[in-house]
PDB file of N, CA and C in Angstrom:
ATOM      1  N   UNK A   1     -51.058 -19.930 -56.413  1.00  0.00           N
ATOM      2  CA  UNK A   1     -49.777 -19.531 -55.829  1.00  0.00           C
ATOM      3  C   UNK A   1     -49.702 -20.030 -54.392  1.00  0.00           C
ATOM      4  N   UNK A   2     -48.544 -20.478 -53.976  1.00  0.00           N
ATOM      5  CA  UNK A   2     -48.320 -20.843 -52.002  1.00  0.00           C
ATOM      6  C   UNK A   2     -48.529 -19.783 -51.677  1.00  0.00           C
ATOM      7  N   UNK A   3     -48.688 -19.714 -50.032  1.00  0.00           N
ATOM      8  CA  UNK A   3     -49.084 -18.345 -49.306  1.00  0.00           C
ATOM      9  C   UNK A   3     -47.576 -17.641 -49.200  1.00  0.00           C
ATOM     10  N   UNK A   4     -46.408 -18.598 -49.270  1.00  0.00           N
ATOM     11  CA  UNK A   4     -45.132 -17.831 -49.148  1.00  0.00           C
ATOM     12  C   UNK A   4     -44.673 -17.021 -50.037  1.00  0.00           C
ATOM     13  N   UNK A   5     -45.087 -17.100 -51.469  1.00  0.00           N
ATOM     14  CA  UNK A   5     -45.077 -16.299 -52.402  1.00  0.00           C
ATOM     15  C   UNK A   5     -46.110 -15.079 -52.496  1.00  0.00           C
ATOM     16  N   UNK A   6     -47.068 -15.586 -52.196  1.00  0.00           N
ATOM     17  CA  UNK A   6     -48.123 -14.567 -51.736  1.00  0.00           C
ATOM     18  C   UNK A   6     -47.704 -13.521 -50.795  1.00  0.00           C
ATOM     19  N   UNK A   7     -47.123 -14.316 -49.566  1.00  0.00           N
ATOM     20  CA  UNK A   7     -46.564 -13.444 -48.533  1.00  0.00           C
ATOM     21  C   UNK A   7     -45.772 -12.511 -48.873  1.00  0.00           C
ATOM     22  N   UNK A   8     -44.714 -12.884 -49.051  1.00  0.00           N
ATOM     23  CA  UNK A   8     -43.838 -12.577 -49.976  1.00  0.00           C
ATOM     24  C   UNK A   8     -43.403 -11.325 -50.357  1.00  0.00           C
ATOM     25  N   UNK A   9     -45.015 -10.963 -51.171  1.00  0.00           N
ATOM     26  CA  UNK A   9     -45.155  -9.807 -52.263  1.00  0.00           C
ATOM     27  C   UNK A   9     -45.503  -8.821 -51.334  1.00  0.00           C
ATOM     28  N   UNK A  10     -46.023  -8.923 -50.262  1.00  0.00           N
ATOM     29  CA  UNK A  10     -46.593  -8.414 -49.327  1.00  0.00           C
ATOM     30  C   UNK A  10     -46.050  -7.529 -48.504  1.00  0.00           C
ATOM     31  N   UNK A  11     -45.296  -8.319 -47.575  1.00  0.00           N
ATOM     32  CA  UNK A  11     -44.474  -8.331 -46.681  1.00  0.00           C
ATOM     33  C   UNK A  11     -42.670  -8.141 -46.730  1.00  0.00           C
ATOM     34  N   UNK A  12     -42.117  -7.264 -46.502  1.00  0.00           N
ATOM     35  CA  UNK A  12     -40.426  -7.694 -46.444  1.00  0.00           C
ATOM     36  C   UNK A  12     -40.134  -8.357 -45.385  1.00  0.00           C
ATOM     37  N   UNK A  13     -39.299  -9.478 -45.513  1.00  0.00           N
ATOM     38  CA  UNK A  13     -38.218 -10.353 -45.071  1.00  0.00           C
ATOM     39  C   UNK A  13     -37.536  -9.984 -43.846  1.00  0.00           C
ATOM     40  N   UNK A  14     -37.242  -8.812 -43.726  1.00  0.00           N
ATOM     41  CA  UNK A  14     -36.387  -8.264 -43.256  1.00  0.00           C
ATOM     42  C   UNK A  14     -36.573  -8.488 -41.520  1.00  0.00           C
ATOM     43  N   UNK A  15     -37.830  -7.806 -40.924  1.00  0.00           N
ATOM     44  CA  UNK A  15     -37.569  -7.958 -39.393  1.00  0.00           C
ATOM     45  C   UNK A  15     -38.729  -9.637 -39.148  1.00  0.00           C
ATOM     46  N   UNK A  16     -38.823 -10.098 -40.212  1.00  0.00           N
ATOM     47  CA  UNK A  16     -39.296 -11.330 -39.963  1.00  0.00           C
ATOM     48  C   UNK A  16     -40.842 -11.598 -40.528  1.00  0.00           C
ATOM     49  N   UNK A  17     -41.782 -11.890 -39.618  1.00  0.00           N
ATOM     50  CA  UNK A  17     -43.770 -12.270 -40.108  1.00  0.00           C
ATOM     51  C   UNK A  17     -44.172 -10.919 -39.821  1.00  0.00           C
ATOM     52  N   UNK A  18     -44.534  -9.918 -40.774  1.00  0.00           N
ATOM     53  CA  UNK A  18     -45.561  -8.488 -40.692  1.00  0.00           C
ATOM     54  C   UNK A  18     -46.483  -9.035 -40.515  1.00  0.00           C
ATOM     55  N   UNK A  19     -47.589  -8.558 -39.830  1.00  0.00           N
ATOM     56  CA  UNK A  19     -48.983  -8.446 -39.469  1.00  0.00           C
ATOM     57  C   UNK A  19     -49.737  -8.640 -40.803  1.00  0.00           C
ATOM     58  N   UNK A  20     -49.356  -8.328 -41.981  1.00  0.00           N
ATOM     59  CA  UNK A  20     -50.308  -8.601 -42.969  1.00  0.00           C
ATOM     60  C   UNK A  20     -50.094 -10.192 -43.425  1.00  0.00           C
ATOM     61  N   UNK A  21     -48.885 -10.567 -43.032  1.00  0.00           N
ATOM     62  CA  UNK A  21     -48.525 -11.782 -43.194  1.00  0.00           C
ATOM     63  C   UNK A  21     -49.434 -12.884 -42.990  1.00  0.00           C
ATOM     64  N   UNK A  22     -49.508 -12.840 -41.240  1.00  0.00           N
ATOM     65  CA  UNK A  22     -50.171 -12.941 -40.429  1.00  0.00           C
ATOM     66  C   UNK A  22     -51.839 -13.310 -40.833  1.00  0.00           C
ATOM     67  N   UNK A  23     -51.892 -11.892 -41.180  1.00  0.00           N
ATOM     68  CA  UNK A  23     -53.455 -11.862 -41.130  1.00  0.00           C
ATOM     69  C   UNK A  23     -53.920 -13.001 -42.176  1.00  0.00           C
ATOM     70  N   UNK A  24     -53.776 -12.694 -43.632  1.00  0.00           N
ATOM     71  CA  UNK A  24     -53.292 -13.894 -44.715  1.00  0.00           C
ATOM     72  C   UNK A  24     -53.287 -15.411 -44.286  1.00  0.00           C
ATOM     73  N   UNK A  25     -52.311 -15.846 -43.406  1.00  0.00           N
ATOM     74  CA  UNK A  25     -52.309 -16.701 -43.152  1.00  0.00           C
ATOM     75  C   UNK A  25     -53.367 -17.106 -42.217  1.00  0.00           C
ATOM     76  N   UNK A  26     -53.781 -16.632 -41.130  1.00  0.00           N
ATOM     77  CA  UNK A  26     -55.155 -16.693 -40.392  1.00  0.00           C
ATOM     78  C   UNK A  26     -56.450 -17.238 -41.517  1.00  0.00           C
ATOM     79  N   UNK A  27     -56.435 -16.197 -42.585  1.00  0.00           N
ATOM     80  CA  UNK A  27     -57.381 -15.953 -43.281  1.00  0.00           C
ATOM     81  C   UNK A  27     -57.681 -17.728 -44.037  1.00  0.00           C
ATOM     82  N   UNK A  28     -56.251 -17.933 -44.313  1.00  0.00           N
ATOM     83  CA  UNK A  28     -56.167 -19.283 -44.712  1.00  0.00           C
ATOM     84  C   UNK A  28     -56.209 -20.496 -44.320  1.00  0.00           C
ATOM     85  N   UNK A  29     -56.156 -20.395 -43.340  1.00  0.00           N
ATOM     86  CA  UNK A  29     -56.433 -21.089 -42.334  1.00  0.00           C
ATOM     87  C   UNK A  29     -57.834 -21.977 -41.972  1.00  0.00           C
ATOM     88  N   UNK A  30     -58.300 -20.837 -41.658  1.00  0.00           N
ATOM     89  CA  UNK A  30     -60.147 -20.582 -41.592  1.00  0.00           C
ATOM     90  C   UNK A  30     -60.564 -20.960 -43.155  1.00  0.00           C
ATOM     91  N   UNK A  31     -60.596 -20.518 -44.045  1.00  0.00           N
ATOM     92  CA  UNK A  31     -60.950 -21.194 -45.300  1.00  0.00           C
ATOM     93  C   UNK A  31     -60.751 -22.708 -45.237  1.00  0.00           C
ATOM     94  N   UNK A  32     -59.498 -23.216 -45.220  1.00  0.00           N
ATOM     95  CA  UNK A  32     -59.326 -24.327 -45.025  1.00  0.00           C
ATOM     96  C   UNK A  32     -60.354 -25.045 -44.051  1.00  0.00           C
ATOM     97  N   UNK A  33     -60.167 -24.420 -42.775  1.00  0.00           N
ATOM     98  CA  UNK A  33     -60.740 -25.740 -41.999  1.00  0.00           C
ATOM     99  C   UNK A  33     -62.465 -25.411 -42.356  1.00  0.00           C
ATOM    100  N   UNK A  34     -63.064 -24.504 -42.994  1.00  0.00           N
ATOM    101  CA  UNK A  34     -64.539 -24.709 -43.334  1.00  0.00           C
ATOM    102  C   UNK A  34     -64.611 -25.501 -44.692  1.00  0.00           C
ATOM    103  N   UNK A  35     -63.638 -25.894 -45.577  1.00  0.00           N
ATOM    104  CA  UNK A  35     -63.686 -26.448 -46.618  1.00  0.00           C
ATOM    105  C   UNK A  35     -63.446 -28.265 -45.885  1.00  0.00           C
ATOM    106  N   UNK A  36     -62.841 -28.262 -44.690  1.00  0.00           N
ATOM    107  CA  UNK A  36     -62.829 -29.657 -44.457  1.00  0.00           C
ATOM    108  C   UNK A  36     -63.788 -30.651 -43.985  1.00  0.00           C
TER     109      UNK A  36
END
């Protein structure tokens, strides 16, 4: 799944990026750049 769908499920839309959003994406981040 993209992280925006991921996000998504997570998070409401509404006042914009929640902190769990956030964190997620951090998280993915870091995976990534140790896989590079």
């Amino acid at each position: 799944d993209s992280v925006g769908e991921v996000a998504s499920w997570i998070t409401p839309r509404l006042g914009g990026v929640g902190p769990t959003t956030v964190a997620m994406l951090l998280r993915n981040t870091v995976e990534a750049a140790e896989r590079a």
